[in-house]
Protein backbone atom coordinates (compact mmCIF):
# COMPACT_ATOMS: atom_id res chain seq x y z
CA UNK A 1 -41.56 19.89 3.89
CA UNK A 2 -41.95 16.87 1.81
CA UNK A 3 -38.65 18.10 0.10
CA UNK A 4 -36.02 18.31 2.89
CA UNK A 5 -37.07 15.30 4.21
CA UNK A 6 -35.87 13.69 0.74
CA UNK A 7 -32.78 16.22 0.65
CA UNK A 8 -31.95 14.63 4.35
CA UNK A 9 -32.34 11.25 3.05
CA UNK A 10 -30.38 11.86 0.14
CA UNK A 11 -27.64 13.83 2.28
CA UNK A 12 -27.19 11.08 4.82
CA UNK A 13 -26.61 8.78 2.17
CA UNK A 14 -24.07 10.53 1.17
CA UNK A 15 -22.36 11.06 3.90
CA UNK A 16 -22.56 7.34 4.72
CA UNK A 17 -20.58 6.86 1.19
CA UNK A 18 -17.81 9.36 1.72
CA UNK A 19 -17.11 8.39 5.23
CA UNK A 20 -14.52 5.53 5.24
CA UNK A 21 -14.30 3.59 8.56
CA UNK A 22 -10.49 2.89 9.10
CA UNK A 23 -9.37 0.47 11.97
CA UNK A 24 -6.57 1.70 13.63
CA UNK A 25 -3.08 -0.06 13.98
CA UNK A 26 -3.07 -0.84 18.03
CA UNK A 27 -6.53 0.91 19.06
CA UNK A 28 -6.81 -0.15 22.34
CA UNK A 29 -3.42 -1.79 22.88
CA UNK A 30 -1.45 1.75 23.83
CA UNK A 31 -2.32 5.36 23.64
CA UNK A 32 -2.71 8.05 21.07
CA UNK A 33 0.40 9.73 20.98
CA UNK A 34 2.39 6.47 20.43
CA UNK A 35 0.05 5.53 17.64
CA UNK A 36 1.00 8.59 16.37
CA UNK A 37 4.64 8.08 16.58
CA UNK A 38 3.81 4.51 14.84
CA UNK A 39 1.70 6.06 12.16
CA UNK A 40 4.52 8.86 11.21
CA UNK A 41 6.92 6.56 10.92
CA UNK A 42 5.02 4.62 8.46
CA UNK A 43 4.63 1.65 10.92
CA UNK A 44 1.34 0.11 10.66
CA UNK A 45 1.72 -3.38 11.11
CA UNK A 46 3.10 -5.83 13.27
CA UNK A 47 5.31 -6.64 10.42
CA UNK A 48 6.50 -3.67 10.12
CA UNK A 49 7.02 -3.50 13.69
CA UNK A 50 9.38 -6.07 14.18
CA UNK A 51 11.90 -4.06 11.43
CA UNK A 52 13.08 -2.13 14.64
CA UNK A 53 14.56 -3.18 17.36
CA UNK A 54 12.98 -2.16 21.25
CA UNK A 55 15.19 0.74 21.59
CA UNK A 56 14.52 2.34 18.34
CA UNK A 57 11.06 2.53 19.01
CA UNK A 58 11.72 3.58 23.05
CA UNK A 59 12.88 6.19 21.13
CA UNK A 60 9.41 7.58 19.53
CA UNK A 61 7.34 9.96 21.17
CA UNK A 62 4.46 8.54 23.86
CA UNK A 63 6.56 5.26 24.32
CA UNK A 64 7.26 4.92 28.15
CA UNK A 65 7.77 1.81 30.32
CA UNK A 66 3.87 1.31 30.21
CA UNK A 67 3.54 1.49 26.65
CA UNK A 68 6.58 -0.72 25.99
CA UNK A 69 5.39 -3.71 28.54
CA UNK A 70 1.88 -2.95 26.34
CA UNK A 71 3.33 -3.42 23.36
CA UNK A 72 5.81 -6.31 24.09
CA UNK A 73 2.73 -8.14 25.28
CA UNK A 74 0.97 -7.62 22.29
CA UNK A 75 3.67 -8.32 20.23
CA UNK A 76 4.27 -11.62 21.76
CA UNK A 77 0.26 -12.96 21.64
CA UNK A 78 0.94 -12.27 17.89
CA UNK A 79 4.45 -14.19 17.96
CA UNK A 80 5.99 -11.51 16.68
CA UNK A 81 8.99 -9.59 18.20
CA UNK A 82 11.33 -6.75 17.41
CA UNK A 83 14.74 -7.03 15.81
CA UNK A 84 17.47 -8.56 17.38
CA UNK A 85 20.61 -5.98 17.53
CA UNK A 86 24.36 -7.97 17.59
């Protein structure tokens, strides 16, 4: 008995190592599906965010009306905004 309670101990700790804890690019600002469409594009900043313009990424998969008056807000509390197209 004595020995799976170390072999839990040990395992846990383990598993506390391996797991990494990544913070997601615009959890809680819009939906899955358009972090998706963010993260396959290789866009996961708002740096990198303001390389496109608003109808490039209208464009991307999950990014409606909603998600687009989201994101602009976001985007401007950051004082960031997307690329200007002349």
């Amino acid at each position: 008995m004595i020995n799976l309670v170390i072999m839990a101990k040990c395992l846990s700790s383990i598993c506390a190592v391996n797991h990494v804890s990544k913070e997601d690019f615009l959890y809680g600002i819009l939906a899955m599906p358009a972090r998706r469409s963010l993260e396959k594009e290789k866009i996961d900043s708002l740096e990198k965010l303001c390389d496109y313009s608003e109808d490039e990424i209208r464009q991307f998969h999950g990014f409606g009306k909603n998600t687009m008056e989201k994101l602009k807000n976001h985007m401007k509390e950051h004082q960031v905004s997307f690329k200007n197209i002349h």
